[in-house]
Protein backbone atom coordinates (compact mmCIF):
# COMPACT_ATOMS: atom_id res chain seq x y z
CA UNK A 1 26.22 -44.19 -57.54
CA UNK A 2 25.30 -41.62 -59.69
CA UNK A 3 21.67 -42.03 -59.29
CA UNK A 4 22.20 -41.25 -55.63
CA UNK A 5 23.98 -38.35 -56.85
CA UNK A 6 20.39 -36.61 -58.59
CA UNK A 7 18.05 -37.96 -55.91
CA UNK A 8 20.29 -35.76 -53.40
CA UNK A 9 20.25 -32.66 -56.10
CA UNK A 10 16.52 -33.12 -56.26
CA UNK A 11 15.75 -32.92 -52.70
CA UNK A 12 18.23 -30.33 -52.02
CA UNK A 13 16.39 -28.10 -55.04
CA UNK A 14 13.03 -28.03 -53.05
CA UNK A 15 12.67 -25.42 -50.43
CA UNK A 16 11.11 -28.06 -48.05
CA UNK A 17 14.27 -29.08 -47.15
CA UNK A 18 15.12 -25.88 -45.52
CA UNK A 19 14.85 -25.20 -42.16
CA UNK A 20 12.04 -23.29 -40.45
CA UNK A 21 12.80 -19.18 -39.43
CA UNK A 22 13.58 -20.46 -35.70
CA UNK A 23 16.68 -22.05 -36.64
CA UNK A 24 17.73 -19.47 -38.76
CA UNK A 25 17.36 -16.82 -35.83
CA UNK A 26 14.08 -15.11 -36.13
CA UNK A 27 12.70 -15.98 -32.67
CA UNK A 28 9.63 -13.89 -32.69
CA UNK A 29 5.41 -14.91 -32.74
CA UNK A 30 3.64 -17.81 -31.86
CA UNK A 31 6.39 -20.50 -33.47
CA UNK A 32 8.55 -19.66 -29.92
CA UNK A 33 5.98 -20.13 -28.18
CA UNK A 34 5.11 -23.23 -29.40
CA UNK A 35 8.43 -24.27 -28.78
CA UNK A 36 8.57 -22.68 -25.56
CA UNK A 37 5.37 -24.75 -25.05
CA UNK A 38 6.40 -27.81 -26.53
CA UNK A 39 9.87 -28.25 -24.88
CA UNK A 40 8.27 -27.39 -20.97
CA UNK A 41 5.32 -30.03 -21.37
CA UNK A 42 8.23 -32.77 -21.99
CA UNK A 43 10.25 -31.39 -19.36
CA UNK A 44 7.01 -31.85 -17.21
CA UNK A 45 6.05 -35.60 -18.30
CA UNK A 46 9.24 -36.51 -18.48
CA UNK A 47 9.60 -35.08 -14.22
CA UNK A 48 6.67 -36.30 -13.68
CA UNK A 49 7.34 -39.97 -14.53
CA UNK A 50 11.08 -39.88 -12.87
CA UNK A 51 9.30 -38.49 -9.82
CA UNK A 52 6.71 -41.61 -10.17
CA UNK A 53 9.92 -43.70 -10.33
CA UNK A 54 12.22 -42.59 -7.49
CA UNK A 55 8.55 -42.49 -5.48
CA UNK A 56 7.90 -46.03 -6.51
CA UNK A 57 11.76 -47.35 -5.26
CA UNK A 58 11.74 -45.11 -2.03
CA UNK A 59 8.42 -47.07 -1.12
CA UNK A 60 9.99 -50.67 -1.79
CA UNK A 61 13.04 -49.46 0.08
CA UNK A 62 10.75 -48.30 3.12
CA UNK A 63 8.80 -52.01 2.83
CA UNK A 64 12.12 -54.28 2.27
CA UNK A 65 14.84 -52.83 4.77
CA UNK A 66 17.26 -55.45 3.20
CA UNK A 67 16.54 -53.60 -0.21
């Protein structure tokens, strides 16, 4: 047990494990954006393929009247 004990000191001693500026509040430059960037391209896949789906259903509904 205590060997899990130092691994955990280790990695908490290097500053990798920290978090990036965004998380600590400094929301300013091109890592928002990213973000920004990042989180509206999922949001647009991710609409994109539920629209595919509910298009897909709607179809076989419109075929299959006992659907």
């Amino acid at each position: 047990m205590k060997f899990y004990k130092y691994i955990f000191l280790i990695f908490l001693s290097f500053n990798f494990v920290l978090s990036c500026p965004l998380c600590y509040g400094n929301a300013t430059g091109p890592t928002i954006d990213g973000v920004n960037a990042a989180i509206f391209t999922m949001l647009g896949i991710t609409g994109f393929i539920f629209t595919g789906i509910i298009a897909f259903v709607v179809m076989l509904k419109k075929k299959n009247k006992s659907f």
